[in-house]
Every structure is written in structure tokens, then in C-alpha cells.
PDB file of N, CA and C in Angstrom:
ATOM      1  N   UNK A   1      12.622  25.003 -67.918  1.00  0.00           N
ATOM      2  CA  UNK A   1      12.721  25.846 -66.747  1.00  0.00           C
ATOM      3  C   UNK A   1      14.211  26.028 -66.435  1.00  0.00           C
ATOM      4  N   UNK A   2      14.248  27.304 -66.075  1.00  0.00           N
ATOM      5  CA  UNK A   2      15.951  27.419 -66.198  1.00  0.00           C
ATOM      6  C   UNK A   2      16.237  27.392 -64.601  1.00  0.00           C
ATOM      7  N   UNK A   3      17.765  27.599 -64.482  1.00  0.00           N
ATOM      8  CA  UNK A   3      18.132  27.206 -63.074  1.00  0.00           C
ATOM      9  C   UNK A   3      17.656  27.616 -62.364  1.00  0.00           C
ATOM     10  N   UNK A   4      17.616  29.551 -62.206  1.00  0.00           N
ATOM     11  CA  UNK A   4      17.224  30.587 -61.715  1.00  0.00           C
ATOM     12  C   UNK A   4      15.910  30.530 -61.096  1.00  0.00           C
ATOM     13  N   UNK A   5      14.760  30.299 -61.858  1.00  0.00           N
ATOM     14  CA  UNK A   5      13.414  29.597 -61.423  1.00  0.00           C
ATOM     15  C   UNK A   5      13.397  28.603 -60.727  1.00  0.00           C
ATOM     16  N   UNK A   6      14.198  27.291 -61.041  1.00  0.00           N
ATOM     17  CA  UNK A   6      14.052  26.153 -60.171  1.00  0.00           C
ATOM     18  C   UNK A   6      14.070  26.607 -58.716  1.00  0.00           C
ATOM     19  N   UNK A   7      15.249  27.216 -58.070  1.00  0.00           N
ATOM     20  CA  UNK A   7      15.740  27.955 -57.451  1.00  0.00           C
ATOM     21  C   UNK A   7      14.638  29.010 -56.900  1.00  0.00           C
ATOM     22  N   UNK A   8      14.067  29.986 -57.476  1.00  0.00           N
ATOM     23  CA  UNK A   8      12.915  30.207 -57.024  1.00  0.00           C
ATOM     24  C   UNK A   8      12.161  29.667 -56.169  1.00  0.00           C
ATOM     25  N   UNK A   9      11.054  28.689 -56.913  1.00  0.00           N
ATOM     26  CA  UNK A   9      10.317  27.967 -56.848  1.00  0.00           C
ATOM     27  C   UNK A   9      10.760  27.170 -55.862  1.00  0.00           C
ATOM     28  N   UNK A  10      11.689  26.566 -55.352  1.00  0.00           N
ATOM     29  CA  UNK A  10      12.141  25.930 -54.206  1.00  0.00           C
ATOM     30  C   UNK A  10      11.989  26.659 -52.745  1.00  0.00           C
ATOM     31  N   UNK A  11      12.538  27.791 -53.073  1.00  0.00           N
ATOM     32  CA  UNK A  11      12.606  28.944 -52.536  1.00  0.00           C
ATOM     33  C   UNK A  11      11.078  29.482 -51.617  1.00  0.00           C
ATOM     34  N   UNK A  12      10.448  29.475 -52.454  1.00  0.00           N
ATOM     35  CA  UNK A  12       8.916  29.684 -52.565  1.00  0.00           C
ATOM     36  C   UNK A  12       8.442  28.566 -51.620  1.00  0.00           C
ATOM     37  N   UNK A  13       8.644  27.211 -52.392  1.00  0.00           N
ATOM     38  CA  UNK A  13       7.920  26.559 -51.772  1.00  0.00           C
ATOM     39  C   UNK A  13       8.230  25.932 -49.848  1.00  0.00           C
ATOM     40  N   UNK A  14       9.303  26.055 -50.223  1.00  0.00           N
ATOM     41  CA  UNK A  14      10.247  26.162 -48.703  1.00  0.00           C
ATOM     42  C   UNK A  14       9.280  27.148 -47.596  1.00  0.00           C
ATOM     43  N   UNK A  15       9.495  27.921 -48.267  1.00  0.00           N
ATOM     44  CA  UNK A  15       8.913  28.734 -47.673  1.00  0.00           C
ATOM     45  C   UNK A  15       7.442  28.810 -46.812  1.00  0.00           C
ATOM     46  N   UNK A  16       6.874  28.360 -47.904  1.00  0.00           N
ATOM     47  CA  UNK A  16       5.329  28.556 -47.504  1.00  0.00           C
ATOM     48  C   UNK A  16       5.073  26.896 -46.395  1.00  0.00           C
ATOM     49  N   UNK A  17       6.052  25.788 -46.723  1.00  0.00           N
ATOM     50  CA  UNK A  17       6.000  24.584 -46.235  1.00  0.00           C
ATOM     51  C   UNK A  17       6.440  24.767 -45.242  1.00  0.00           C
ATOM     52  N   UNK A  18       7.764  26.281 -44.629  1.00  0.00           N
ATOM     53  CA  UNK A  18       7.604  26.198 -43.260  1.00  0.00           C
ATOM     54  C   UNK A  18       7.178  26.714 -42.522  1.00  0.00           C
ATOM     55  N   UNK A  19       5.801  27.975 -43.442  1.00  0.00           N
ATOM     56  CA  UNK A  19       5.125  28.800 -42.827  1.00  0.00           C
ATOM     57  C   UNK A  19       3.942  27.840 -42.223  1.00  0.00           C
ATOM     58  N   UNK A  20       3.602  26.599 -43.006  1.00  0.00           N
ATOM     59  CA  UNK A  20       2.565  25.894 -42.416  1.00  0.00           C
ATOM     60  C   UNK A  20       3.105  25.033 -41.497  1.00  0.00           C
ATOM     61  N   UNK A  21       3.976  24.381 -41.194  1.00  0.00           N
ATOM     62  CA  UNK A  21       4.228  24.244 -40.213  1.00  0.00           C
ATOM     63  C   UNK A  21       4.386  24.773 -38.986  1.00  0.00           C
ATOM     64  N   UNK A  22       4.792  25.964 -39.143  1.00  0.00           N
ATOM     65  CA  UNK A  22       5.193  26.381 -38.014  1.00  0.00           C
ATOM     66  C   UNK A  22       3.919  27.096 -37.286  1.00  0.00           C
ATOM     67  N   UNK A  23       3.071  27.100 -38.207  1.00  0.00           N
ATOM     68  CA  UNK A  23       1.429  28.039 -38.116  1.00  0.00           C
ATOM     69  C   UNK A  23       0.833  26.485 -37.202  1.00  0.00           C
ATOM     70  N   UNK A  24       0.815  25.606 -37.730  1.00  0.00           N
ATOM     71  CA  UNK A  24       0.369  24.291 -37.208  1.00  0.00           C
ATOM     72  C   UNK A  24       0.813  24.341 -35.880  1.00  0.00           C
ATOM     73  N   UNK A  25       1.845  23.829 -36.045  1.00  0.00           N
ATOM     74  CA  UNK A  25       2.508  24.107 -34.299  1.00  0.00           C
ATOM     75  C   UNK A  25       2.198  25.068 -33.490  1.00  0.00           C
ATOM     76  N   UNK A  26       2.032  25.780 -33.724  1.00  0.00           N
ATOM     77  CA  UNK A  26       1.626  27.147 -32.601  1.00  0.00           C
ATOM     78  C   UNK A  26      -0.299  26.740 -32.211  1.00  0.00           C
ATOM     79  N   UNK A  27      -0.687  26.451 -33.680  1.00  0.00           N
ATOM     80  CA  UNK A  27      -2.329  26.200 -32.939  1.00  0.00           C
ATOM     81  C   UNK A  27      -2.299  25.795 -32.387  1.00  0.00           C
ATOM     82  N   UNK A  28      -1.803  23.943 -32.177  1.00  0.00           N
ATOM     83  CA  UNK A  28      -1.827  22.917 -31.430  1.00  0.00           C
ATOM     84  C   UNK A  28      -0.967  23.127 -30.548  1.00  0.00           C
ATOM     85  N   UNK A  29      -0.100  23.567 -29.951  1.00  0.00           N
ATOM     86  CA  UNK A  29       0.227  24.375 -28.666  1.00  0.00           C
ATOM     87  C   UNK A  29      -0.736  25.081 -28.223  1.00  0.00           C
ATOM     88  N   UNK A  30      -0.935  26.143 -28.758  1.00  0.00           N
ATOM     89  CA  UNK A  30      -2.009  26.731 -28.540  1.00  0.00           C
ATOM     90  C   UNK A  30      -3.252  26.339 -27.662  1.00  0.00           C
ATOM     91  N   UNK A  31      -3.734  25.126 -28.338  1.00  0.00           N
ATOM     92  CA  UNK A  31      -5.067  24.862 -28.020  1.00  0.00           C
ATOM     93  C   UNK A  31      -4.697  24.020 -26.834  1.00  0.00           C
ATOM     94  N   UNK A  32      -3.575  23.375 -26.653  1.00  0.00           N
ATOM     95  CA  UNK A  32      -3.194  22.646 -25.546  1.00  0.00           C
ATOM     96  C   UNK A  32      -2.601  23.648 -24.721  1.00  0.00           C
ATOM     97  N   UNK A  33      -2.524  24.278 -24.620  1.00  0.00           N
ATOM     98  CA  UNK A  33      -1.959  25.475 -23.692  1.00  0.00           C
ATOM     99  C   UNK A  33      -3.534  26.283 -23.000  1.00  0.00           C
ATOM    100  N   UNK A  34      -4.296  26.670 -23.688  1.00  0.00           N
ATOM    101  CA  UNK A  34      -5.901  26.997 -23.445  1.00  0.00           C
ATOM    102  C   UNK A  34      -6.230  26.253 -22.818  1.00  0.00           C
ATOM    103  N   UNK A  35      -6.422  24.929 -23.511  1.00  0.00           N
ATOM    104  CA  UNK A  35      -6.880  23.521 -22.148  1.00  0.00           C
ATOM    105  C   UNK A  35      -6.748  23.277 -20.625  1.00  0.00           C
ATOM    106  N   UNK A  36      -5.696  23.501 -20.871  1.00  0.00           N
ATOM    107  CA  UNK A  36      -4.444  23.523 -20.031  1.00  0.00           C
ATOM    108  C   UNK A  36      -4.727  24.726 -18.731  1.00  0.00           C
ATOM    109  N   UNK A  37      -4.939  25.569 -18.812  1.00  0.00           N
ATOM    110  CA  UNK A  37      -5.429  26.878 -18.726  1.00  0.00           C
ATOM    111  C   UNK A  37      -6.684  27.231 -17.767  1.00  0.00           C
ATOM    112  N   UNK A  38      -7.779  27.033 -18.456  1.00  0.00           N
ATOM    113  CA  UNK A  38      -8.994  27.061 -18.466  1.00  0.00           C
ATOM    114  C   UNK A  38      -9.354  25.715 -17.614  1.00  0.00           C
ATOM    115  N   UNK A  39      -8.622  24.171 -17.270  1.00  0.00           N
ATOM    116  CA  UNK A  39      -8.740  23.444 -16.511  1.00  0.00           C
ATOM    117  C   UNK A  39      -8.289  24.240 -15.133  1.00  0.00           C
ATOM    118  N   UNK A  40      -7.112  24.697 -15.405  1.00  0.00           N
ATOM    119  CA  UNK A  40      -6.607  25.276 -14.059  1.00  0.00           C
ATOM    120  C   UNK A  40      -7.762  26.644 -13.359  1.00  0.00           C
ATOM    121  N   UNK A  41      -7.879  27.168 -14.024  1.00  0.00           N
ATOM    122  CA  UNK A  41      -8.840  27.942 -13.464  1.00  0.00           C
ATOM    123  C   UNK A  41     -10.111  27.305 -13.175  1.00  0.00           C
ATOM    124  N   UNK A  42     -10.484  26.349 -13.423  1.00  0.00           N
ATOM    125  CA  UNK A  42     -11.789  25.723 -13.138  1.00  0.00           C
ATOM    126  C   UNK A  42     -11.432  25.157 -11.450  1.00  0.00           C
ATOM    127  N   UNK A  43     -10.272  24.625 -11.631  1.00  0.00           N
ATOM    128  CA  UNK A  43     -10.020  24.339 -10.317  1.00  0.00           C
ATOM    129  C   UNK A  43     -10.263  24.947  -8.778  1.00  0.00           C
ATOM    130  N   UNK A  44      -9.360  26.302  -9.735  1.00  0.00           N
ATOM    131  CA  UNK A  44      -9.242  27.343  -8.609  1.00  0.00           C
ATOM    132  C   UNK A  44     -10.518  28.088  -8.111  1.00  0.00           C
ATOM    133  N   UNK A  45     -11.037  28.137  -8.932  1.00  0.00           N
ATOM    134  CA  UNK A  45     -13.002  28.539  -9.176  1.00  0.00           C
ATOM    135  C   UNK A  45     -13.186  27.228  -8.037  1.00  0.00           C
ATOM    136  N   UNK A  46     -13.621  26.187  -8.295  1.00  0.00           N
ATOM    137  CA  UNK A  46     -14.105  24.783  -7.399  1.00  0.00           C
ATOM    138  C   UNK A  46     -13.434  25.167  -5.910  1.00  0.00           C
ATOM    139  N   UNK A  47     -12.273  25.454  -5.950  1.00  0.00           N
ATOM    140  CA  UNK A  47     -11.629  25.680  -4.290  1.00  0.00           C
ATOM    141  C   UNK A  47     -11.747  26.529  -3.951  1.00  0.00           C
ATOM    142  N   UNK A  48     -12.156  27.818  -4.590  1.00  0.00           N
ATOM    143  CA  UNK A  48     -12.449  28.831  -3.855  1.00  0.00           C
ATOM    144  C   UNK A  48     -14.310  28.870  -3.207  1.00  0.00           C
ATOM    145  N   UNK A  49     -14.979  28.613  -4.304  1.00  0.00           N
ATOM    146  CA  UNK A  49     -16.259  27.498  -3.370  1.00  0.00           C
ATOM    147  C   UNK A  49     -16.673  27.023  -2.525  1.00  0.00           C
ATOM    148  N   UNK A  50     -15.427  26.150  -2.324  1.00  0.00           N
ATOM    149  CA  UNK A  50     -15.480  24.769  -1.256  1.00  0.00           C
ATOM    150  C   UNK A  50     -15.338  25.665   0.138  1.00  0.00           C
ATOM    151  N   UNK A  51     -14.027  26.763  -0.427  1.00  0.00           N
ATOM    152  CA  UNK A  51     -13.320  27.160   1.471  1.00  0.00           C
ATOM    153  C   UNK A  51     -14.361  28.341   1.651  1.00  0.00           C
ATOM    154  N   UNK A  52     -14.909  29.357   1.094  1.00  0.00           N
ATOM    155  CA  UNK A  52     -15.814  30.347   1.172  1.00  0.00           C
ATOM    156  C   UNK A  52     -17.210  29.738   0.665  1.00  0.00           C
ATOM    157  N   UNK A  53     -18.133  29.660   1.683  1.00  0.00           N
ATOM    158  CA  UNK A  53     -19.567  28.912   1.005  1.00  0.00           C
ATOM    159  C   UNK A  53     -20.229  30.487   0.954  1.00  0.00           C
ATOM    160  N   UNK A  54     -21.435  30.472   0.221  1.00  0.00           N
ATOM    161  CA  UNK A  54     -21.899  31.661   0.064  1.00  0.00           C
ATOM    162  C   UNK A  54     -22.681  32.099   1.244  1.00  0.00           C
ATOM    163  N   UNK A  55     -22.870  33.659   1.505  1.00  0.00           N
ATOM    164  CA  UNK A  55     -23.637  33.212   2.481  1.00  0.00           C
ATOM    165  C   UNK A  55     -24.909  33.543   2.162  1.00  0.00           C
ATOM    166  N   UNK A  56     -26.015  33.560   3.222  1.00  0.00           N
ATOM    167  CA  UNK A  56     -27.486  33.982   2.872  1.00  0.00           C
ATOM    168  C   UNK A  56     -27.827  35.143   3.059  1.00  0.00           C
ATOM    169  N   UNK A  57     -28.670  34.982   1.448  1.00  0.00           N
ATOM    170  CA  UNK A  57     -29.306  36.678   1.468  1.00  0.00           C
ATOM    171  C   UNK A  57     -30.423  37.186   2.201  1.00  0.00           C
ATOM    172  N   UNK A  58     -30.253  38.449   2.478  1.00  0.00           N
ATOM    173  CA  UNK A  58     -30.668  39.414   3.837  1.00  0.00           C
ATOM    174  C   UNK A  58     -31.780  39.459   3.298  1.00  0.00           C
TER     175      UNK A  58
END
């Protein structure tokens, strides 16, 4: 294998090793960011509940 290829192939693989990383990181942000999220709105859902009760139908 000559230099040129090595070089390549490094190249290449660099590459794709920091495309998965960086793809990784964003899910798992991601999914902790959603969590994150979707707790908070559950909240705000629960308190808006609590201070407005429903009222009865006519």
C-alpha cells in the first residue's frame, strides 16, 4: 500500500469516526433534551389543572 492510500484511508476513516461520534452526541443530547422537555410540560399541564378546575357540564 503506497503512501498516497495510507493517507486516504486515514482520511476516510477519520472521517466516518467523527461522523459517528458526533451523530452519537447529538442523539443523546437529544433524547435528554426531549426528556427534559416533555417533563416540563407535564408540569405546566399539572398546574394549570390544579389553579383552573374544570367546570360542570350544562
Amino acid at each position: 500500500m503506497s503512501l498516497s492510500e495510507r493517507v486516504w484511508w486515514l482520511l476516510t476513516f477519520g472521517s466516518v469516526g467523527w461522523y459517528l461520534t458526533v451523530t452519537i452526541y447529538v442523539s443523546v443530547r437529544g433524547a435528554f433534551d426531549i426528556r427534559h422537555m416533555l417533563r416540563r410540560l407535564d408540569e405546566q399541564h399539572s398546574n394549570t389543572m390544579v389553579e383552573k378546575p374544570q367546570e360542570p357540564n350544562a
